[in-house]
N, C-alpha and C. Protein backbone atom coordinates (compact mmCIF):
# COMPACT_ATOMS: atom_id res chain seq x y z
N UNK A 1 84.01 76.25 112.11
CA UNK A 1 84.03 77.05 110.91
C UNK A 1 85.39 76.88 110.25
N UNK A 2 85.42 76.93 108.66
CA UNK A 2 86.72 76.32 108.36
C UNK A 2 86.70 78.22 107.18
N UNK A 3 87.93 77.87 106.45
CA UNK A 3 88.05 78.87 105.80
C UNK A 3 89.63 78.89 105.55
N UNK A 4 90.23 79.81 104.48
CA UNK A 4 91.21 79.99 104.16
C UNK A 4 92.11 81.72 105.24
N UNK A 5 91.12 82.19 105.92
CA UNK A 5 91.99 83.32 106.42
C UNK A 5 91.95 82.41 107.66
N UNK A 6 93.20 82.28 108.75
CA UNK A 6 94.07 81.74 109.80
C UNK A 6 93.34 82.74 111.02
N UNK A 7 92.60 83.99 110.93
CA UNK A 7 92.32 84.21 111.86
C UNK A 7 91.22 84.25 112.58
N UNK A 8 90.32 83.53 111.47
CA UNK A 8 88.82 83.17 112.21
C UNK A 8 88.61 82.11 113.04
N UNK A 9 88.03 82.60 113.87
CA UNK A 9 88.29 81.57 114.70
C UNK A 9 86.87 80.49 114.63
N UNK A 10 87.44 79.20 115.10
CA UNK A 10 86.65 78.14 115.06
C UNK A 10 86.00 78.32 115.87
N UNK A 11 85.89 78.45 117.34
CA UNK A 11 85.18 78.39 118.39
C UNK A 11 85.25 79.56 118.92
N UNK A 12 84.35 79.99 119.50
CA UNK A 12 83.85 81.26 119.91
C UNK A 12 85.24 80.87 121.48
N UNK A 13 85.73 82.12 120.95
CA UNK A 13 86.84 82.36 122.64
C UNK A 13 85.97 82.53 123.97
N UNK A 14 84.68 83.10 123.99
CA UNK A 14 83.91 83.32 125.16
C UNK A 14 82.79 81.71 125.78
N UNK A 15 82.25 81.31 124.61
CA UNK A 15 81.69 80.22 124.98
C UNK A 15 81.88 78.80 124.54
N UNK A 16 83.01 78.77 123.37
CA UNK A 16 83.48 77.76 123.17
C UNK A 16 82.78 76.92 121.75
N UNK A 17 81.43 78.06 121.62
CA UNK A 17 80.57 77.23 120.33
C UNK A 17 80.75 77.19 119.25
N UNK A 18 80.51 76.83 118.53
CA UNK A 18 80.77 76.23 117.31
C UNK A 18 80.77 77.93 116.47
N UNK A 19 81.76 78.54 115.67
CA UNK A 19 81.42 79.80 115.26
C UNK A 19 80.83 79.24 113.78
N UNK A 20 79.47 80.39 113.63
CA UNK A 20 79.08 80.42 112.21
C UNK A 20 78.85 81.63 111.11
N UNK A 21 78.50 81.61 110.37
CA UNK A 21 78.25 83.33 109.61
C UNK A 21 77.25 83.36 109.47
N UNK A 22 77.17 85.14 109.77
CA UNK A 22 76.26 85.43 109.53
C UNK A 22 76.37 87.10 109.47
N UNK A 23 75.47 87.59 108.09
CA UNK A 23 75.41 88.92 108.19
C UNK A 23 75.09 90.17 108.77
N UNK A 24 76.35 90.91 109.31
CA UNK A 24 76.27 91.73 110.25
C UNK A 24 76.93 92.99 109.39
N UNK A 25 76.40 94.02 109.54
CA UNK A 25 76.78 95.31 108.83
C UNK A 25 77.05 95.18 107.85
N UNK A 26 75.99 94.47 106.89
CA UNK A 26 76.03 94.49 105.41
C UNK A 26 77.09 93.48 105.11
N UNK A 27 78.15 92.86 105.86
CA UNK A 27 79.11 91.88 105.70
C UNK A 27 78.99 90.09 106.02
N UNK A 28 79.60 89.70 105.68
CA UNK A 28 79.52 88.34 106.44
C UNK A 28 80.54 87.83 107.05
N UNK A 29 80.05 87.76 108.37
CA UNK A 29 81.00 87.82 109.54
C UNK A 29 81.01 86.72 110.53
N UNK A 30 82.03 86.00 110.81
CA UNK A 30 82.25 84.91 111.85
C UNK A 30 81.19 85.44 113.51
N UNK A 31 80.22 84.51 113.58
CA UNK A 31 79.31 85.26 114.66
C UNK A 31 79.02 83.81 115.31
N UNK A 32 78.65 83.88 116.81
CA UNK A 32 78.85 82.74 117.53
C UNK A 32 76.98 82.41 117.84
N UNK A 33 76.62 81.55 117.20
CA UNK A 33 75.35 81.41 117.69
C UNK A 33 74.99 81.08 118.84
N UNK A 34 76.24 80.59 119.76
CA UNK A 34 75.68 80.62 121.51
C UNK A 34 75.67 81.61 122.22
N UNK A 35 76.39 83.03 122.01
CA UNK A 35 76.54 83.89 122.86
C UNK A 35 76.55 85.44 122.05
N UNK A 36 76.50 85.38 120.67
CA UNK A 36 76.20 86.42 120.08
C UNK A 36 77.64 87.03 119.66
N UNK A 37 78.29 86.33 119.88
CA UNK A 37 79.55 87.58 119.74
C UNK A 37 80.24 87.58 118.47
N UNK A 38 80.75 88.36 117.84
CA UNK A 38 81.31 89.09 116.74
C UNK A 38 82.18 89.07 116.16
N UNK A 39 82.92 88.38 115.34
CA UNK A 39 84.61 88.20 115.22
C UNK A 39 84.61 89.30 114.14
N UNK A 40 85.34 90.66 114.38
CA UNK A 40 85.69 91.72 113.37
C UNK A 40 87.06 91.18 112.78
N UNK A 41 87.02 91.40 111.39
CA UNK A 41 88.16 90.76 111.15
C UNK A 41 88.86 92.22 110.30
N UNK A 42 89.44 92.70 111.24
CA UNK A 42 90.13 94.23 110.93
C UNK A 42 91.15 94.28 110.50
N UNK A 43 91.56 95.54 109.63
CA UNK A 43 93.05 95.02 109.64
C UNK A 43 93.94 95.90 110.70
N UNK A 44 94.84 95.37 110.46
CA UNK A 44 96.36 95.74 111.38
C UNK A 44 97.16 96.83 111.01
N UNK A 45 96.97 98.14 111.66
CA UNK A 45 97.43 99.21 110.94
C UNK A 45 99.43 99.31 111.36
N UNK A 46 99.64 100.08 110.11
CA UNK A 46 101.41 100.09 110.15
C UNK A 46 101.35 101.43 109.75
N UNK A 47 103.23 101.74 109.95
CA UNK A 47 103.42 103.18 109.30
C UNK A 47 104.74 102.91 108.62
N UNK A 48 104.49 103.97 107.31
CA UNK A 48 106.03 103.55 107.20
C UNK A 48 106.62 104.98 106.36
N UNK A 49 108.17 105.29 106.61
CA UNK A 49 108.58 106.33 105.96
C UNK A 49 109.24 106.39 104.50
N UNK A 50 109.34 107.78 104.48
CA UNK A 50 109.79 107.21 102.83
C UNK A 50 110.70 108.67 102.93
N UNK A 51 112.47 108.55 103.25
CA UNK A 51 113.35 109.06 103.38
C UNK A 51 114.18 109.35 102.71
N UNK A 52 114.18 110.79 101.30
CA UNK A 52 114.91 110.62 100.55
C UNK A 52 116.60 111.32 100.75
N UNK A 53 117.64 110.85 100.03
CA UNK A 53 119.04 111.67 100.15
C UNK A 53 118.82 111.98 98.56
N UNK A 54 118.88 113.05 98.05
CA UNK A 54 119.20 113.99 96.42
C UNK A 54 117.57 113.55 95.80
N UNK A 55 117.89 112.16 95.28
CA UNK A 55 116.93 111.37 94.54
C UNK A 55 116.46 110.44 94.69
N UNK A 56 117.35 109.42 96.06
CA UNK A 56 117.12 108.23 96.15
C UNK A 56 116.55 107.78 97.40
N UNK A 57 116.20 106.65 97.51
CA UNK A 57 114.89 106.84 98.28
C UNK A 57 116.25 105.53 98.88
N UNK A 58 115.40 105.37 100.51
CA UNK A 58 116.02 104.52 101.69
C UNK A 58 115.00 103.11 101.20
N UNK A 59 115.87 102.16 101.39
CA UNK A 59 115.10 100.98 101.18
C UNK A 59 115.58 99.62 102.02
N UNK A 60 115.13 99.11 102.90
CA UNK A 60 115.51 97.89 103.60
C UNK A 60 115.30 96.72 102.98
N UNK A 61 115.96 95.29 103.15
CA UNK A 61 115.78 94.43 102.44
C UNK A 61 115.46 93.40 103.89
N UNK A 62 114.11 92.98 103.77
CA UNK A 62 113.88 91.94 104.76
C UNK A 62 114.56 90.45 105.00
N UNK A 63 114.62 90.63 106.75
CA UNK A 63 115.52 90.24 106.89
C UNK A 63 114.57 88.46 107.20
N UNK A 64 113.52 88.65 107.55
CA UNK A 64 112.46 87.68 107.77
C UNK A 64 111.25 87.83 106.94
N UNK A 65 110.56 86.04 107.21
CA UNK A 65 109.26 86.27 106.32
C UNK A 65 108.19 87.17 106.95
N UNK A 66 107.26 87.47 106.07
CA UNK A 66 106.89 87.15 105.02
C UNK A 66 107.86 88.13 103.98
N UNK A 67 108.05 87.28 102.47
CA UNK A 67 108.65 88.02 101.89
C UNK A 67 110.35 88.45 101.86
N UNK A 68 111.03 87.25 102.98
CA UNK A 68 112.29 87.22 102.94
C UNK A 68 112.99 88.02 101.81
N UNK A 69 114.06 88.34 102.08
CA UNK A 69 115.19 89.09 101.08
C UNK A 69 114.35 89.56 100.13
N UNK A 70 113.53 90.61 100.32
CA UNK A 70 112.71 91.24 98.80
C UNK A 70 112.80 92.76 100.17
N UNK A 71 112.40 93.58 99.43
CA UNK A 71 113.46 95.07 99.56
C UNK A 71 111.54 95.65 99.81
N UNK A 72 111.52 96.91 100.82
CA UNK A 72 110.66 98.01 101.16
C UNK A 72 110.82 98.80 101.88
N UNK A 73 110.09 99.65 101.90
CA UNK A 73 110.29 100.91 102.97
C UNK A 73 110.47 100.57 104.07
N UNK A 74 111.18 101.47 105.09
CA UNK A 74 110.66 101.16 106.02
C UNK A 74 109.60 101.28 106.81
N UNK A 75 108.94 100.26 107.29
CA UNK A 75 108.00 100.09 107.66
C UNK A 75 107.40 98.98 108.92
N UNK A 76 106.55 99.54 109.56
CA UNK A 76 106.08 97.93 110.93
C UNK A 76 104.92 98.58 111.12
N UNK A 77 104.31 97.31 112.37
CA UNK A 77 103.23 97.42 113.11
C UNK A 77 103.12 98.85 113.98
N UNK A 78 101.90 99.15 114.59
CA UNK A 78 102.11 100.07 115.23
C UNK A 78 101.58 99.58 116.93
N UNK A 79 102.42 100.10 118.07
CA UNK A 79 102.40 99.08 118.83
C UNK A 79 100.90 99.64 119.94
N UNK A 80 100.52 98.74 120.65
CA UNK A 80 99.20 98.81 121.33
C UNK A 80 99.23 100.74 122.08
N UNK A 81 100.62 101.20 122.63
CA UNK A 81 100.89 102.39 123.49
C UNK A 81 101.08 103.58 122.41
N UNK A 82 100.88 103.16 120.82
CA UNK A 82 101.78 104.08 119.90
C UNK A 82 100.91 104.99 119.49
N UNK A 83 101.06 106.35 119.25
CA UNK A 83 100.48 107.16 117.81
C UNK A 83 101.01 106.66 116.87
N UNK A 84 100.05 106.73 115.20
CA UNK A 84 100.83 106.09 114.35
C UNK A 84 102.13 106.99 113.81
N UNK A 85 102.44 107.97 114.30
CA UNK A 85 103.78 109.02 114.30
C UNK A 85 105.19 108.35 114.44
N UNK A 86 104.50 108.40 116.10
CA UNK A 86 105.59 107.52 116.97
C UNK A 86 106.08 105.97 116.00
N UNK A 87 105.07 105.53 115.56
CA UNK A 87 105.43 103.96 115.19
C UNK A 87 106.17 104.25 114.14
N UNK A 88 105.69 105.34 112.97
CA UNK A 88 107.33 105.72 111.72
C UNK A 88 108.44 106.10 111.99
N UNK A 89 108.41 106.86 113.28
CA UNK A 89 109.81 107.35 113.48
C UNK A 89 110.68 106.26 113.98
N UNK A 90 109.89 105.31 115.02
CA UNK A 90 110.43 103.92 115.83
C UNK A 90 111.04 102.54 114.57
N UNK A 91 110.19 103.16 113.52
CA UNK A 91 110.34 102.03 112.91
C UNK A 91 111.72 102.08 111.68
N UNK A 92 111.61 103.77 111.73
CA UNK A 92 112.83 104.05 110.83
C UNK A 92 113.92 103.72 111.35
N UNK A 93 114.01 104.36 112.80
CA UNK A 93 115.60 104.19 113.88
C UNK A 93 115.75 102.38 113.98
N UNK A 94 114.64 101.73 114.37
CA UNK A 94 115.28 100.51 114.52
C UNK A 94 115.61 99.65 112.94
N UNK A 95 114.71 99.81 111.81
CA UNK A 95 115.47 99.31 110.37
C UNK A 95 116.56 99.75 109.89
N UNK A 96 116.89 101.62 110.11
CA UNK A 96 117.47 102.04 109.48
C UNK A 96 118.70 102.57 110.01
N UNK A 97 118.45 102.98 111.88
CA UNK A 97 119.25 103.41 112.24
C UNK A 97 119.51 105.03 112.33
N UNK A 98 118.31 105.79 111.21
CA UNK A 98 118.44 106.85 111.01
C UNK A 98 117.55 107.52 112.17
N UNK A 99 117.49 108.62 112.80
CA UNK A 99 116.81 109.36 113.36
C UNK A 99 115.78 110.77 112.13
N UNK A 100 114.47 110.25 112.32
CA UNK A 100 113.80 111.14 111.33
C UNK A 100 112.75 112.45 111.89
N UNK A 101 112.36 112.85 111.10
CA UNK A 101 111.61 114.26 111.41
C UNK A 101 110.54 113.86 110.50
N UNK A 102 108.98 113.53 110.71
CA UNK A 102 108.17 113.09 109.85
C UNK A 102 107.65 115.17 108.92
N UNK A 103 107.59 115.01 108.07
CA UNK A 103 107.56 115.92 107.10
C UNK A 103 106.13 116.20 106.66
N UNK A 104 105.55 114.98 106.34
CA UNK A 104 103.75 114.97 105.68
C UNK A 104 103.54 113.73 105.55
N UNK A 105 102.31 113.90 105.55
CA UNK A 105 101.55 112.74 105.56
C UNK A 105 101.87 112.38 103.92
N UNK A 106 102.26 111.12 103.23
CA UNK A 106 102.12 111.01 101.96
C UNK A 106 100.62 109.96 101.24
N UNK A 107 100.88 109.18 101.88
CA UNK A 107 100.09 107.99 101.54
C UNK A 107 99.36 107.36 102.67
N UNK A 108 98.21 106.66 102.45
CA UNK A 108 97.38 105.84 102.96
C UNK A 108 97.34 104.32 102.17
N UNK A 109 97.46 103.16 102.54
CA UNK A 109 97.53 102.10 101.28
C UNK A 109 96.79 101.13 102.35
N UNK A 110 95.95 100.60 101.86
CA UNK A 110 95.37 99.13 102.31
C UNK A 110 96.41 97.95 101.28
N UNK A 111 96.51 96.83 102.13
CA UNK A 111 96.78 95.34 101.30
C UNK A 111 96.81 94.55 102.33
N UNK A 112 97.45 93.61 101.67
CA UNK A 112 97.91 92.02 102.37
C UNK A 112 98.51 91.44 103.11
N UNK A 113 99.32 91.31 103.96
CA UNK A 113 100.47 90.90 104.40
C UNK A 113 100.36 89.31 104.57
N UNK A 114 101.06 88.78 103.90
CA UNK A 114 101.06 87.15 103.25
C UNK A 114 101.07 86.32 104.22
N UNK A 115 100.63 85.44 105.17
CA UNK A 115 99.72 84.80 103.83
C UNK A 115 97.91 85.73 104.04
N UNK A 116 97.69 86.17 104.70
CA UNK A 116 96.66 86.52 104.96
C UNK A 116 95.74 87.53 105.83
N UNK A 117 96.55 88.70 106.02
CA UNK A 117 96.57 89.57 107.37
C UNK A 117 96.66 90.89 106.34
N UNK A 118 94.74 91.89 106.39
CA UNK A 118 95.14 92.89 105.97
C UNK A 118 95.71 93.69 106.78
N UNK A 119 96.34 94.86 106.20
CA UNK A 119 96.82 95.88 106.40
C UNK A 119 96.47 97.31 106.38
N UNK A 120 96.99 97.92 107.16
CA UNK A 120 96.59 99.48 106.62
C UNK A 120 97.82 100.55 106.86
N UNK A 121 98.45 100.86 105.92
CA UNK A 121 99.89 101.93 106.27
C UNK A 121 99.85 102.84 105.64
N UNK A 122 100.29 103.84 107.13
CA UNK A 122 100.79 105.40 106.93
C UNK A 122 101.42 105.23 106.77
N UNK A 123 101.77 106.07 104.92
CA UNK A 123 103.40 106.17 104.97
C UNK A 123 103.50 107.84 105.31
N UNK A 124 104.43 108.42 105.43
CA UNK A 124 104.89 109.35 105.99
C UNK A 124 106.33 109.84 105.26
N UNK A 125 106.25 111.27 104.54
CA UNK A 125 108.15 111.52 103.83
C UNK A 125 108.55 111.95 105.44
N UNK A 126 109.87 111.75 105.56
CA UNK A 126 110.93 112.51 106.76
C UNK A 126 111.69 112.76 105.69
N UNK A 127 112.74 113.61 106.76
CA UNK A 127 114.14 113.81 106.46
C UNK A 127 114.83 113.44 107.47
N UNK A 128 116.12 112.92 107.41
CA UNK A 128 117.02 112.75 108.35
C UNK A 128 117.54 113.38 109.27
N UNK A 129 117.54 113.45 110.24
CA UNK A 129 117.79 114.41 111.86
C UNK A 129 118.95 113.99 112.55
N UNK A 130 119.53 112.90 112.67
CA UNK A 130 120.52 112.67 112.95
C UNK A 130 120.55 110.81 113.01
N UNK A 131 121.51 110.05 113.51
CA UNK A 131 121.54 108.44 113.65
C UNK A 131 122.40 107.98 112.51
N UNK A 132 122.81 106.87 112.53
CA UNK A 132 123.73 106.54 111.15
C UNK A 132 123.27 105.14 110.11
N UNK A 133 123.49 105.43 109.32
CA UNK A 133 122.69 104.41 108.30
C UNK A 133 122.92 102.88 108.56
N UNK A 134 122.55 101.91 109.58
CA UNK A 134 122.87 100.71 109.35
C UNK A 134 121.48 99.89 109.47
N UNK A 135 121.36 98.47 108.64
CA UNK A 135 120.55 97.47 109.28
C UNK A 135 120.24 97.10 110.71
N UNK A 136 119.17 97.05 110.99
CA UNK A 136 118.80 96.61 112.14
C UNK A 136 117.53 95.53 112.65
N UNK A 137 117.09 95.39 113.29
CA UNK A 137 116.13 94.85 113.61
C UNK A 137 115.47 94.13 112.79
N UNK A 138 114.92 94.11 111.98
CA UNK A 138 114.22 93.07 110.71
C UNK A 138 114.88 93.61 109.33
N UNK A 139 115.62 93.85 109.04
CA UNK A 139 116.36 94.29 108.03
C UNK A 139 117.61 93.97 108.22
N UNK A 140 118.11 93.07 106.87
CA UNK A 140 119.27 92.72 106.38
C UNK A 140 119.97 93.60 105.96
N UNK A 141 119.60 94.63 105.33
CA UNK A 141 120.38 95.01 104.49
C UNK A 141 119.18 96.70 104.58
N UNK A 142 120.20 97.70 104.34
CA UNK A 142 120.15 99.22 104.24
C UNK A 142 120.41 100.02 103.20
N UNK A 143 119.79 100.65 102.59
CA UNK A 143 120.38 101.55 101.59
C UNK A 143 119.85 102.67 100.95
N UNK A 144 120.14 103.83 100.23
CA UNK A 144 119.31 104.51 99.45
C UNK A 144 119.74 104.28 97.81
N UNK A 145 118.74 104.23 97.29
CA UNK A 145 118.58 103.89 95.63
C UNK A 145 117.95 104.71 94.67
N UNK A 146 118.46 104.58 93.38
CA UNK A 146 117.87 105.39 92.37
C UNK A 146 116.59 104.61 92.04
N UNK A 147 115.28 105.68 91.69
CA UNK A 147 114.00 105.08 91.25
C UNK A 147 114.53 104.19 89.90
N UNK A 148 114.19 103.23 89.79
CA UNK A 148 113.89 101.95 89.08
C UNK A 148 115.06 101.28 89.09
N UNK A 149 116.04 101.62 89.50
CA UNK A 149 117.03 101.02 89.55
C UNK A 149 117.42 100.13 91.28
N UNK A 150 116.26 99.63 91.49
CA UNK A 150 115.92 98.64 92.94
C UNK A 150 116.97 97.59 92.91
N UNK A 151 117.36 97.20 93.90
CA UNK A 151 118.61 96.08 94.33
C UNK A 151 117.64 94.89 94.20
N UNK A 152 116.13 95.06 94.18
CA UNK A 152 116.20 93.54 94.33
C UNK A 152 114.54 93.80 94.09
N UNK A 153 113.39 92.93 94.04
CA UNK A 153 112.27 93.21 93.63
C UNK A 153 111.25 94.10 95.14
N UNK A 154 110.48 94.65 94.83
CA UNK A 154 109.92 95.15 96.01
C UNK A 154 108.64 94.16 96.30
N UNK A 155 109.19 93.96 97.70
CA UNK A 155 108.12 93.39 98.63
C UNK A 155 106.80 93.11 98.46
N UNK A 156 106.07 94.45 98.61
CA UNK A 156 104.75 94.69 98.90
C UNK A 156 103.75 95.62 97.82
N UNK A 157 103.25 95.36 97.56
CA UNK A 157 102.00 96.44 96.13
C UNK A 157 101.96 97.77 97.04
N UNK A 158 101.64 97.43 97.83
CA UNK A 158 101.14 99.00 98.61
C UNK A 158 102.44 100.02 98.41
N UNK A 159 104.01 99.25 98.64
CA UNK A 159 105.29 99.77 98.48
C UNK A 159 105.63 100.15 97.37
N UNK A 160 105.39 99.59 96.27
CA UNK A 160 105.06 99.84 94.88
C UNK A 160 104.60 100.77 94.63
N UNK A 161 103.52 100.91 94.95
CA UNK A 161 102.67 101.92 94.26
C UNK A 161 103.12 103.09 95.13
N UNK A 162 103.81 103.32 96.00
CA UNK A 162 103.75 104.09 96.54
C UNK A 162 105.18 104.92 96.26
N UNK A 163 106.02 104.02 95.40
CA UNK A 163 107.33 104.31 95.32
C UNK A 163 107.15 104.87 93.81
N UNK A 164 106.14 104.34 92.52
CA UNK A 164 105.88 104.77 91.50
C UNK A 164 105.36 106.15 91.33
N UNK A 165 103.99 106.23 92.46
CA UNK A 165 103.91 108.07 92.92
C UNK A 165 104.24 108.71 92.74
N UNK A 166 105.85 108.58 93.64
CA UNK A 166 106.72 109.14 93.96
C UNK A 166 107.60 109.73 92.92
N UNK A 167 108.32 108.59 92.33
CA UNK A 167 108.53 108.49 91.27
C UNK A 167 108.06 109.75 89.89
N UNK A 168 107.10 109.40 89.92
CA UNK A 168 105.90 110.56 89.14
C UNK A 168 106.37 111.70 89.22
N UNK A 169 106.04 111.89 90.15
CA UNK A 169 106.15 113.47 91.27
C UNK A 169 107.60 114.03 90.88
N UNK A 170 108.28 113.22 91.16
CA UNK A 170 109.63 113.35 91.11
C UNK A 170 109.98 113.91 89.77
N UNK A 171 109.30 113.11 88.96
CA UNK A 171 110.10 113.43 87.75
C UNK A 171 109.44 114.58 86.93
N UNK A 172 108.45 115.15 87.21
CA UNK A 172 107.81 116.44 86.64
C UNK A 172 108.12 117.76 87.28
């Protein structure tokens, strides 16, 4: 089976056959005609926070692809042992360095992650609890910023839209 998403697989991992499609739950889905089995092609859920100081919101600038040096929340995967809680707070301390207190639930966003891997992220507002502001772990660069006035273009649509919201909110 050929195709443009990287994670279908050609050969069935259990019997080795040739994978083909076919419609399963109203979808059309990589399905193995030797052994029946199912390739779900799900996405990969993340969390991410959105930490403001007065007005300005925390923003990391990636430090790796996808999306090198282009600026977002912080944000990651959530790991196989995690609540998706645990994975915003983990993900703030190691980008940001900050220690957070998740506040509310803000957002839910489906998208992309380039070249081809959907997504699904909790974002989550905190406030800061203690830790000190530096880059870390997949982040170059640390900072908090005034809405529209971004260091550099943002990353991701889901980050976007989620920072425009905000934005909104903010300003009424």
């Amino acid at each position: 089976m050929t195709g443009t998403n990287r994670h279908v697989f050609r050969y069935c991992p259990h019997c080795q056959s040739e994978m083909g499609l076919r419609q399963n739950g109203g979808v059309d889905r990589p399905v193995c005609p030797g052994c029946g089995f199912v390739q779900y092609l799900n996405p990969a859920p993340g969390a991410g926070v959105i930490v403001l100081r007065d007005r300005r919101v925390c923003l990391v600038k990636r430090k790796f692809e996808p999306r090198k040096g282009l600026w977002s929340l912080p944000t990651g995967f959530m790991e196989w042992d995690e609540d998706v809680q645990l994975t915003a707070r983990r993900e703030a301390l190691e980008e940001t360095g900050l220690e957070v207190r998740l506040t509310e639930l803000y957002a839910v966003e489906s998208g992309v992650l380039p070249p081809d891997i959907p997504v699904l992220v909790v974002f989550y507002r905190a406030v800061e609890v203690g830790g000190e502001l530096q880059a870390g772990d997949d982040a170059a660069e640390v900072g908090f910023f005034e809405f529209g006035q971004w260091p550099g273009p943002i990353a991701f649509a889901a980050h976007r839209r989620v920072l425009a919201r905000l934005e909104k909110e903010l300003s009424t």
